[in-house]
C-alpha atoms as a PDB file:
ATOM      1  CA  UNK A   1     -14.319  -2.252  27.638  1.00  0.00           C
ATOM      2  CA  UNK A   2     -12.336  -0.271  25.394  1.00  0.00           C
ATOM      3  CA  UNK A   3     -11.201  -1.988  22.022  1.00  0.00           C
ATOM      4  CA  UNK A   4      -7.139  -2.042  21.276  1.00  0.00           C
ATOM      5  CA  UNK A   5      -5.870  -0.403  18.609  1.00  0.00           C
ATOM      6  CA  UNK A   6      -3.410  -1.994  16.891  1.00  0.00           C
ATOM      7  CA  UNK A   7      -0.647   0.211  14.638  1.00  0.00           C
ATOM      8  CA  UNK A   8       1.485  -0.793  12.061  1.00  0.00           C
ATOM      9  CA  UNK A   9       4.994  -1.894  12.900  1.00  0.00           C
ATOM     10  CA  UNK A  10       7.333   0.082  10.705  1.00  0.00           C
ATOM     11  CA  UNK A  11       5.758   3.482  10.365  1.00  0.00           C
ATOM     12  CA  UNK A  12       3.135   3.264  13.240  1.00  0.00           C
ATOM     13  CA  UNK A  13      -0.039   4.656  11.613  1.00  0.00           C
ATOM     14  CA  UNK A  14      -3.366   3.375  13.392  1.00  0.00           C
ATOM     15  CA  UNK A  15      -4.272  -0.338  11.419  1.00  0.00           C
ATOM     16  CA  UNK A  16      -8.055  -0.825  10.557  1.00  0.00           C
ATOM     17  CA  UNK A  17      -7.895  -4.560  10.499  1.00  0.00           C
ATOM     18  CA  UNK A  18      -4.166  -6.031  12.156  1.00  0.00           C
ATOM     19  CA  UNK A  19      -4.289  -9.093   9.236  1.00  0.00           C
ATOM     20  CA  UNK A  20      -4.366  -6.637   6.748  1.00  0.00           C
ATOM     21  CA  UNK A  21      -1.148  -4.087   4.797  1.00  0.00           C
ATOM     22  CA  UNK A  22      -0.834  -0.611   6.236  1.00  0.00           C
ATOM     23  CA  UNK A  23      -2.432   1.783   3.738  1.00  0.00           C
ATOM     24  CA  UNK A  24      -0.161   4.196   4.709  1.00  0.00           C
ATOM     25  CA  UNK A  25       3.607   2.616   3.983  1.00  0.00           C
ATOM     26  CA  UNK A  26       2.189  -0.929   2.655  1.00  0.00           C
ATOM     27  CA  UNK A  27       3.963  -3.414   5.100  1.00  0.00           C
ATOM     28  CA  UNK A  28       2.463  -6.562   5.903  1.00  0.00           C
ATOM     29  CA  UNK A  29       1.584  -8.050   8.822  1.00  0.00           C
ATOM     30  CA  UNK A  30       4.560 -10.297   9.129  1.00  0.00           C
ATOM     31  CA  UNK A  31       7.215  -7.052   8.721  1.00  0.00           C
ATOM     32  CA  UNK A  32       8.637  -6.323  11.773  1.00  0.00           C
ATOM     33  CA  UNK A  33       9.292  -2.487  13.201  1.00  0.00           C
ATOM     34  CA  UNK A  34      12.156  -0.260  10.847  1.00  0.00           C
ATOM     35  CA  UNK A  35      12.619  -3.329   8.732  1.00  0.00           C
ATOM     36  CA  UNK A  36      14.070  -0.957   5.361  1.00  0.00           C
ATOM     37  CA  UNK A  37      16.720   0.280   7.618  1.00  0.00           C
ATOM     38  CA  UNK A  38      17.771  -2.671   8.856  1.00  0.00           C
ATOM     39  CA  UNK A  39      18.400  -3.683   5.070  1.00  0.00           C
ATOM     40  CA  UNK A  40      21.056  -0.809   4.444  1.00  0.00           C
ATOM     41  CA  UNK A  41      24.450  -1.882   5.634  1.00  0.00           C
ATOM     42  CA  UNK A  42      26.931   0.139   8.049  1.00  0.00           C
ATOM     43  CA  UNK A  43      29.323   2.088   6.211  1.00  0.00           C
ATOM     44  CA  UNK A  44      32.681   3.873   6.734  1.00  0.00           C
ATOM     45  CA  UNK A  45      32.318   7.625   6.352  1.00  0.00           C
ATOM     46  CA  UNK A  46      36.447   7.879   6.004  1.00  0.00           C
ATOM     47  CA  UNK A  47      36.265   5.161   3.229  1.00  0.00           C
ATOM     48  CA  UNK A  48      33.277   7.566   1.605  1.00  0.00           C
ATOM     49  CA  UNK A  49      35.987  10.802   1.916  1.00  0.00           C
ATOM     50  CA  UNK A  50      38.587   9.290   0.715  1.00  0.00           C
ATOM     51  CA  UNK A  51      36.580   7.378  -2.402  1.00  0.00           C
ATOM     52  CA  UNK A  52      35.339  10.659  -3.062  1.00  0.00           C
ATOM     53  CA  UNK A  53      38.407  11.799  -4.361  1.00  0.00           C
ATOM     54  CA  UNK A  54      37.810  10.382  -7.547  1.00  0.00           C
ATOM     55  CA  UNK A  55      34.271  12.695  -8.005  1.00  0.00           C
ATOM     56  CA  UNK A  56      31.567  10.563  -7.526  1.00  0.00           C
ATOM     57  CA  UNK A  57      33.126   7.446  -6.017  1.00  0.00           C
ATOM     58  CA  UNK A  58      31.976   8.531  -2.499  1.00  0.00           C
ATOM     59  CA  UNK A  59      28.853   8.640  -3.304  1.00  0.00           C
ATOM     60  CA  UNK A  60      29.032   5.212  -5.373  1.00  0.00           C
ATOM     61  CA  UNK A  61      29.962   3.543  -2.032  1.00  0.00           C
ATOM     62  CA  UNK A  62      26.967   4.935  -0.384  1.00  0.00           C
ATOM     63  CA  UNK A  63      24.583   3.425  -2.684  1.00  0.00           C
ATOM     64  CA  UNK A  64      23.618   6.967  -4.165  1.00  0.00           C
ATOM     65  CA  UNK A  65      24.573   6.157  -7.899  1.00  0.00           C
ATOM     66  CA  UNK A  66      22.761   8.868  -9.573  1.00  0.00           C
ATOM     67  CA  UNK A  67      24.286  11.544  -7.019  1.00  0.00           C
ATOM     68  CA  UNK A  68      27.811   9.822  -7.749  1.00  0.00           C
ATOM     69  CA  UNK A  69      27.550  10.172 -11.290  1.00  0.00           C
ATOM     70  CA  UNK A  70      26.131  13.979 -10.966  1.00  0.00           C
ATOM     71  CA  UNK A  71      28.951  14.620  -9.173  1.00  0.00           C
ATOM     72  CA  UNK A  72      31.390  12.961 -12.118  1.00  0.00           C
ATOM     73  CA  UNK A  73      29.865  14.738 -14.835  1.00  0.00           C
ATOM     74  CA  UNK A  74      29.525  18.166 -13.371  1.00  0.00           C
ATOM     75  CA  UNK A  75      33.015  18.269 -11.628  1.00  0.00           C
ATOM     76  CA  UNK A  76      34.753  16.917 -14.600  1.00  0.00           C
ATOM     77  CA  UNK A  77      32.696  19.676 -17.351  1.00  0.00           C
ATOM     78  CA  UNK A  78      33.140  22.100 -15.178  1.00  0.00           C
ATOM     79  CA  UNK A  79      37.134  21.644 -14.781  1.00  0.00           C
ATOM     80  CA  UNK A  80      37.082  21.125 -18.825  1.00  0.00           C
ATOM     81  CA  UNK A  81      35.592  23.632 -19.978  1.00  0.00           C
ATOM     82  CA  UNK A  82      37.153  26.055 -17.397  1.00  0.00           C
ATOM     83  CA  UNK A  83      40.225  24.989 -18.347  1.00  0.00           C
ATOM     84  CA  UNK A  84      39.313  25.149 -22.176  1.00  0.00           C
ATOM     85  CA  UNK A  85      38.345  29.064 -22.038  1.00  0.00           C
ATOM     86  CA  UNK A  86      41.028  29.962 -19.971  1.00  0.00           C
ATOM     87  CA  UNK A  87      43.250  30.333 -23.058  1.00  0.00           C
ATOM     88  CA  UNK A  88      41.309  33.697 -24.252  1.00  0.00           C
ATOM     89  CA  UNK A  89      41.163  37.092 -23.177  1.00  0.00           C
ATOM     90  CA  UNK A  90      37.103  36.557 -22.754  1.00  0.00           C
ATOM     91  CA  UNK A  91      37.486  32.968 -21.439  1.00  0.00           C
ATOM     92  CA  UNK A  92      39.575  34.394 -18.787  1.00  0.00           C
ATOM     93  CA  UNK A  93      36.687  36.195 -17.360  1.00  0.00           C
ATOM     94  CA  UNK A  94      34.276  33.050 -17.636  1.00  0.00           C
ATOM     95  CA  UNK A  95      36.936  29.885 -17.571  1.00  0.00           C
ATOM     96  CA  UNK A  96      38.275  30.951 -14.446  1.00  0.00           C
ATOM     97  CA  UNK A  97      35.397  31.307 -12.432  1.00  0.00           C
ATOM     98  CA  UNK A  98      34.190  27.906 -13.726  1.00  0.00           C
ATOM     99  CA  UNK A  99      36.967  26.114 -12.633  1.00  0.00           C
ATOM    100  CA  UNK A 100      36.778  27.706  -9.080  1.00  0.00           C
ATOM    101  CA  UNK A 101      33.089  26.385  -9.090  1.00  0.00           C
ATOM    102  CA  UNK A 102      34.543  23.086 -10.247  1.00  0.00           C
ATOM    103  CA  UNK A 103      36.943  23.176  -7.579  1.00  0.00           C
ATOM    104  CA  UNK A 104      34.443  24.118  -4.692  1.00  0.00           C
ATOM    105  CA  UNK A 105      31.910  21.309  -6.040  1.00  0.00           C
ATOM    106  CA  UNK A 106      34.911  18.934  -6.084  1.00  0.00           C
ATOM    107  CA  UNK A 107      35.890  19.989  -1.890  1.00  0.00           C
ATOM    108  CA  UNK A 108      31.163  19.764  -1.703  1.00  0.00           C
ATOM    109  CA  UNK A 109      31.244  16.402  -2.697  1.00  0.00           C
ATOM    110  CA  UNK A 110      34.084  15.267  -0.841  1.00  0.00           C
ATOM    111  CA  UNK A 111      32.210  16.820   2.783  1.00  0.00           C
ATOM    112  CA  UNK A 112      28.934  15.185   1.300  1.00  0.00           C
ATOM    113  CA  UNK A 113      29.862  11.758   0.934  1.00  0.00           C
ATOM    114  CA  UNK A 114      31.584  11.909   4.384  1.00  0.00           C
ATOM    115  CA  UNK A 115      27.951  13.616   6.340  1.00  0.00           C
ATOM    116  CA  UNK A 116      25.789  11.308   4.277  1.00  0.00           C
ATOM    117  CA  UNK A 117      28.010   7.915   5.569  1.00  0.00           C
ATOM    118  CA  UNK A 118      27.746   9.457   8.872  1.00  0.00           C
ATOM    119  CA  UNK A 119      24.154   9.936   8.634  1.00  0.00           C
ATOM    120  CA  UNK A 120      23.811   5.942   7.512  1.00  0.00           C
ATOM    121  CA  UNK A 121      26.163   4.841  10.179  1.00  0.00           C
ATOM    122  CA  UNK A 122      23.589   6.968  13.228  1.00  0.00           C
ATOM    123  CA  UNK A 123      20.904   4.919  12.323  1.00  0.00           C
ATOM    124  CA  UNK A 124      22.593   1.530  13.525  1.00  0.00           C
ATOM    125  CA  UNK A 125      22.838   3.235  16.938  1.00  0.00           C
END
């Protein structure tokens, strides 16, 4: 008779005893299969674009804080101090690309928010 192997519910790694946690992702026995995605909520990837227009705010909604506020900072010094060397000869040179880059990250995060929402909203499918 052959002896069953029993694997672990949420990442499915082989279980040496099936009363015990998985070594590999820690779950107990009790856990049932892809129980951390079933903790993230659906969300709206046209609400994420269009929250995203404040730099950030996109990203906010998606529960990606630390992304969001990346995208503040870095959109918002890059526009400023474009902007603020833009009013020399040598600034020109240096202001002006900045601001394009500001600009381009600005339209990045925008796309982001809207693939990452999509992304969260496939795995309800």
């Amino acid at each position: 008779m052959m002896a069953s192997t029993t694997i672990c519910g949420r990442c499915g790694s082989p279980l040496p005893n099936p009363s015990s946690t998985c070594p590999r992702c820690g779950a107990r026995p009790s856990q049932g299969f892809n129980s951390r995605r079933a903790a993230r909520s659906r969300k709206n990837p046209a609400l994420a674009a269009a929250l995203a227009i404040v730099p950030g705010m996109g990203h906010v909604y998606l529960g990606h804080n630390l992304k969001g506020l990346f995208f503040l900072v870095a959109c918002g010094g890059m526009e400023f101090v474009g902007l603020d060397l833009d009013l020399s000869i040598i600034g020109g040179l240096v202001g002006v690309p900045l601001g394009a880059g500001g600009l381009g990250l600005y339209v990045f995060q925008i796309i982001d928010a809207y693939r990452e929402a999509k992304k969260i909203e496939t795995e309800f499918v």
